[in-house]
Each structure stands twice: as structure tokens, then as C-alpha cells.
C-alpha atoms as a PDB file:
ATOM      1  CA  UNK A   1     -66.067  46.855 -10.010  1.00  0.00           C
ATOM      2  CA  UNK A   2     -65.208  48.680 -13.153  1.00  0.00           C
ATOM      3  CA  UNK A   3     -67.469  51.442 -14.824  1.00  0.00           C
ATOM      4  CA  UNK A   4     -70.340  49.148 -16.354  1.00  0.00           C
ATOM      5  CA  UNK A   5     -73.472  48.584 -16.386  1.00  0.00           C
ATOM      6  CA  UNK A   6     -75.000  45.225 -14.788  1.00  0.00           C
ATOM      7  CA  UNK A   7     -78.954  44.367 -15.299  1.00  0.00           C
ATOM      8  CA  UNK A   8     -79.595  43.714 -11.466  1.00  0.00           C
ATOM      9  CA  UNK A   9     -81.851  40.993 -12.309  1.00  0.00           C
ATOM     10  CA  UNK A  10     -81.760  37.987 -14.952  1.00  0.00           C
ATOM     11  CA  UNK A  11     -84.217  35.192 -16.070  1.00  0.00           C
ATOM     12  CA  UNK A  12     -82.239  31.565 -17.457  1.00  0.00           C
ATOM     13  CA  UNK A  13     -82.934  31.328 -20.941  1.00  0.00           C
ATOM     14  CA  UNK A  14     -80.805  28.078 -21.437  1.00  0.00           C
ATOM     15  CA  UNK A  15     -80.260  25.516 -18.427  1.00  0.00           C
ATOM     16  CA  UNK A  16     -77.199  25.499 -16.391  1.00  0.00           C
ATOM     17  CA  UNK A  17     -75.821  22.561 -14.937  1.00  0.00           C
ATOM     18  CA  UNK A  18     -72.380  22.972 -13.084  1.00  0.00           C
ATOM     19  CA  UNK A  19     -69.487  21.028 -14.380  1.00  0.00           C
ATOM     20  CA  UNK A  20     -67.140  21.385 -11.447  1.00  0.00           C
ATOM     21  CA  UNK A  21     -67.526  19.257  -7.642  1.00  0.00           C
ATOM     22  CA  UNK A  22     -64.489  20.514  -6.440  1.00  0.00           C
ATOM     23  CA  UNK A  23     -64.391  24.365  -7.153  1.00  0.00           C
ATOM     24  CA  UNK A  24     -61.705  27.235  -6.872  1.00  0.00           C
ATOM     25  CA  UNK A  25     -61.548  29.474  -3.741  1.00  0.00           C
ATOM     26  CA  UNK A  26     -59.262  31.688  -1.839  1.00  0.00           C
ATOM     27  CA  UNK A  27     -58.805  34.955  -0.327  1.00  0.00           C
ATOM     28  CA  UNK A  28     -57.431  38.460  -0.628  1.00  0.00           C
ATOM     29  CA  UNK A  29     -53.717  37.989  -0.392  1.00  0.00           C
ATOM     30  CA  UNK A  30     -53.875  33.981  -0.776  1.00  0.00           C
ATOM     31  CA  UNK A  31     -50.958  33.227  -3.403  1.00  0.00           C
ATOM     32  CA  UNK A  32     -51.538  30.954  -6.200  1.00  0.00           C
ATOM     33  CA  UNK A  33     -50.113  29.053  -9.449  1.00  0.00           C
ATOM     34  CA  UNK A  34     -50.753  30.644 -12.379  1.00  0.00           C
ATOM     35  CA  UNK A  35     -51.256  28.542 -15.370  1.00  0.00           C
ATOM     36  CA  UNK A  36     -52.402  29.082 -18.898  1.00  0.00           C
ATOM     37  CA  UNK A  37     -55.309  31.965 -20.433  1.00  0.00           C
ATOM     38  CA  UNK A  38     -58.358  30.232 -21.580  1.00  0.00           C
ATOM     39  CA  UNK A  39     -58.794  30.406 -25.313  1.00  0.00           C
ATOM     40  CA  UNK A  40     -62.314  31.260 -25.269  1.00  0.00           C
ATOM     41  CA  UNK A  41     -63.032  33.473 -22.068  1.00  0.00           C
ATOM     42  CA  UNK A  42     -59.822  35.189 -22.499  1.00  0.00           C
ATOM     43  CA  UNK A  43     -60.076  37.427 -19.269  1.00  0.00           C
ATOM     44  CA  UNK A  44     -59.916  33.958 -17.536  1.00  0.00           C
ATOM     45  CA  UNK A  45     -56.591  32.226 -16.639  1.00  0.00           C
ATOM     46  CA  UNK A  46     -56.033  28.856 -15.297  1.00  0.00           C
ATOM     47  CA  UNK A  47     -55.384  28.931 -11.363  1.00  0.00           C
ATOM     48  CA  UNK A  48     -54.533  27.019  -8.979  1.00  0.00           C
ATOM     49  CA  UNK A  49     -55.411  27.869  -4.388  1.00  0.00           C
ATOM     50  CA  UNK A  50     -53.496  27.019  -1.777  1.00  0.00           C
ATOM     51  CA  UNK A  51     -55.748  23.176  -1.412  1.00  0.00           C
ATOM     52  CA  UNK A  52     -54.898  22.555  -4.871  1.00  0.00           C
ATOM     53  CA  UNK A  53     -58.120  23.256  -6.249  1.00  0.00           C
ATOM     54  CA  UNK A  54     -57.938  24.036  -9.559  1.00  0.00           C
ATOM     55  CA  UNK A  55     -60.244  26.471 -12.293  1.00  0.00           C
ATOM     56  CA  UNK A  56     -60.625  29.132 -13.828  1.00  0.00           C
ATOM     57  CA  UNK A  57     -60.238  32.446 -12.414  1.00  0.00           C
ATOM     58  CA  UNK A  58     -60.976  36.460 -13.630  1.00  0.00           C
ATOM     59  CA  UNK A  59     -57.359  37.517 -14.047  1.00  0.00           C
ATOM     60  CA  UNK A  60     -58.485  41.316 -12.824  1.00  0.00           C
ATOM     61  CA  UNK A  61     -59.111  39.185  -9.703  1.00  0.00           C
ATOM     62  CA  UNK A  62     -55.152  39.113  -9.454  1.00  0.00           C
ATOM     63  CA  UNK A  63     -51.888  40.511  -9.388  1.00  0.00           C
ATOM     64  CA  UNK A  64     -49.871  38.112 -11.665  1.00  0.00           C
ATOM     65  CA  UNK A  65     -46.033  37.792 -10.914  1.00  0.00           C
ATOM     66  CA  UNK A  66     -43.810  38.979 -13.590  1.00  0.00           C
ATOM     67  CA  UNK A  67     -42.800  35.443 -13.592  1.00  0.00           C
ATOM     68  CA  UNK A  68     -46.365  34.427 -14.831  1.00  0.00           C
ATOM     69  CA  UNK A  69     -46.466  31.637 -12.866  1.00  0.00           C
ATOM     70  CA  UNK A  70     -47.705  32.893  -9.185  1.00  0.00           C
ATOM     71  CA  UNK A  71     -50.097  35.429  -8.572  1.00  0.00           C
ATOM     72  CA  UNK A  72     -51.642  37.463  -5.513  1.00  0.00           C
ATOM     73  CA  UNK A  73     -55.134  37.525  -4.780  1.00  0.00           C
ATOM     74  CA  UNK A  74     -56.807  40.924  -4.838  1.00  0.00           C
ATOM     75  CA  UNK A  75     -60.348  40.079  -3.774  1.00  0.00           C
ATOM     76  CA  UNK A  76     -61.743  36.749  -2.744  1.00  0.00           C
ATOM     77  CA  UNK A  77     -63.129  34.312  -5.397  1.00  0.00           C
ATOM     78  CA  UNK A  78     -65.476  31.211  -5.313  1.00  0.00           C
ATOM     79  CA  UNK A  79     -65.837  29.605  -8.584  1.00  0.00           C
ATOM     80  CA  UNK A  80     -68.490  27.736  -8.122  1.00  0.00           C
ATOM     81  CA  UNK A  81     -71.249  27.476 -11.079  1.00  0.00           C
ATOM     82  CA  UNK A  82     -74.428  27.309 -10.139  1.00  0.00           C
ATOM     83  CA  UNK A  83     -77.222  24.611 -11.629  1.00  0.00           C
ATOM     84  CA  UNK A  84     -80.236  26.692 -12.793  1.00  0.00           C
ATOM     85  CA  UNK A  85     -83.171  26.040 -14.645  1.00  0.00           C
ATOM     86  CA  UNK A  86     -85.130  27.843 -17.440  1.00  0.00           C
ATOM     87  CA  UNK A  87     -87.041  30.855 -16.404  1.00  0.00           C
ATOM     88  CA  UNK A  88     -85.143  31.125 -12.822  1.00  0.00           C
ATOM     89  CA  UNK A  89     -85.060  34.259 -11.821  1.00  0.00           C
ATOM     90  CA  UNK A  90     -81.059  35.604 -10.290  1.00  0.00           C
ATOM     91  CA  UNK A  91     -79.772  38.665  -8.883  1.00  0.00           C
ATOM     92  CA  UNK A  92     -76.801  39.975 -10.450  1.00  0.00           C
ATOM     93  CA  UNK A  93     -73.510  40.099  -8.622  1.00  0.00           C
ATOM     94  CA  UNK A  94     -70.798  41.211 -11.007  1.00  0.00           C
ATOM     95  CA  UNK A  95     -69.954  40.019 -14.502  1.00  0.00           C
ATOM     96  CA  UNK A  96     -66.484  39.210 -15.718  1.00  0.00           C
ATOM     97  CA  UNK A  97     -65.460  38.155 -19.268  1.00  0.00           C
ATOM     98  CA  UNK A  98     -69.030  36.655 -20.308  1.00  0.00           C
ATOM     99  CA  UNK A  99     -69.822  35.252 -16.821  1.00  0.00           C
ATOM    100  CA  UNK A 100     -72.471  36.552 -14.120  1.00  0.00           C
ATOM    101  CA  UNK A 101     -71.849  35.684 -10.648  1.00  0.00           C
ATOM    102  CA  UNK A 102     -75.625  35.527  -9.127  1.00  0.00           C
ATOM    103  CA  UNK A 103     -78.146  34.574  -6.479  1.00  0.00           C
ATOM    104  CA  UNK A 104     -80.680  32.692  -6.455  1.00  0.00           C
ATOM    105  CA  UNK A 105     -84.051  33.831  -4.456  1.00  0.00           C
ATOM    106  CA  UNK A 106     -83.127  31.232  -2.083  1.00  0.00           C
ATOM    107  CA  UNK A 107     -79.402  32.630  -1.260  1.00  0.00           C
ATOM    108  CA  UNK A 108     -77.312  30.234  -3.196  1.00  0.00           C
ATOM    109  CA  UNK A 109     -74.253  32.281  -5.064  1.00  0.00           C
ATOM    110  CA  UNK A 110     -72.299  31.276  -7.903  1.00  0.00           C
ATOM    111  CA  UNK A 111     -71.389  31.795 -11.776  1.00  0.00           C
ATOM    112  CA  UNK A 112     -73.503  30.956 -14.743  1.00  0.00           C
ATOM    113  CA  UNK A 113     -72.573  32.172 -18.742  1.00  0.00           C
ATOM    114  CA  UNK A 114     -74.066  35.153 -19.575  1.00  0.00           C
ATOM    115  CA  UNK A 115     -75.310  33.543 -23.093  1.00  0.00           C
ATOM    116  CA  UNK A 116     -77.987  31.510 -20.604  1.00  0.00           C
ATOM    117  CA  UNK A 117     -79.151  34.197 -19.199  1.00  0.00           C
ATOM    118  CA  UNK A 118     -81.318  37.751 -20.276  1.00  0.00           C
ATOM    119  CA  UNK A 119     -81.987  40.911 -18.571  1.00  0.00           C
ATOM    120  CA  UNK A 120     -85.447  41.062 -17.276  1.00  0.00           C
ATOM    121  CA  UNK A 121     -85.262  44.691 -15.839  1.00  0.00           C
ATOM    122  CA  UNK A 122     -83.413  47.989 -16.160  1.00  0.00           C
ATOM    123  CA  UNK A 123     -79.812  48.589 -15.881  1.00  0.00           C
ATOM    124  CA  UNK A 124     -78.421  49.467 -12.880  1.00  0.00           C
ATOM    125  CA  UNK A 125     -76.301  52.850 -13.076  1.00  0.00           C
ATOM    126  CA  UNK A 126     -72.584  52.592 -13.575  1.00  0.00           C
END
């Protein structure tokens, strides 16, 4: 992770509900297809893994060719959102590009926006 600072724990302001069945995974070294940069989360680029799953994926999560078209995974991914409702409580995972990948109290992982979500204790040290 880069030098930042993550709150360690978040409460759901707004409601989550995932919008993918089928998400995005692979592995450190997997090759993929590269695609285009989302317009909005512009650290995010379009990917596609090795099953032909396809989402969005943190492009520091890569090494893109200089053909812009494959890519190298440097860590593993999972994009899977998770479904959360108001005043859930998460644990903080890492944060890319206005996402939070989190826990739930009962172990699930995944991503949620970082607009439905607040800090609800200190920051943890960079």
C-alpha cells in the first residue's frame, strides 16, 4: 500500500447493493486484457481474467503492456462489491480511487464506494 492514511473502521451511511454476479478475480502473475479507463474512477481500467470475467480493476494492481492491451497482475484482486446496509459497521482493507475494500464483522470481504461510507474512528498511521 502507498503512504496514506486509511480509517480502520467505517459505518454505511448510504446502502450498498452489489451490481455484479459474476465478479473479476485473478492472481499475482495471471495475464489479462486490458480494455478501456473508466471515466469516472479514473484509477480504474476495464479488465478482463483468464475465465473471461470481466470488471473493473485498480490499474496500480497491474503492470500494463506497452501495447495497452494485456497486462500482468501484481497482487491478487477480487472485485466483488459487497451488499451492506445503513449503519453496518466494516473494517477497512485498502482504498483505491474512491473505493474501500472491507469486512464485514461476520468475515465477508469485498468493495463498497467510499461516498457510502464514514470514518467512525481514528486514522490509522501511514
Amino acid at each position: 500500500m502507498s503512504e496514506r492514511r486509511l480509517p480502520r473502521r467505517v459505518r454505511v451511511v448510504e446502502a450498498h447493493v452489489t451490481s455484479d454476479p459474476n465478479p473479476i478475480r485473478f492472481r499475482e502473475g495471471d495475464t489479462l486484457g486490458v480494455g478501456h479507463r473508466d471515466q469516472v474512477y479514473t484509477q480504474y481500467v476495464w479488465g478482463t481474467d483468464q475465465a473471461g470475467r470481466s470488471g473493473w480493476v485498480p490499474d496500480s494492481y497491474l503492470r500494463i503492456a506497452p501495447d495497452g492491451e494485456t497486462a500482468v497482475a501484481l497482487r491478487d484482486y477480487d472485485s466483488t462489491e459487497l451488499t451492506v446496509g445503513r449503519r453496518q459497521l466494516l473494517d477497512v482493507l485498502d482504498e483505491v480511487g474512491g473505493w474501500y475494500l472491507c469486512r464485514t464483522d461476520g468475515g465477508m470481504s469485498g468493495w463498497v464506494p467510499g461516498s457510502s461510507v464514514e470514518p467512525v474512528d481514528e486514522v490509522e498511521p501511514a
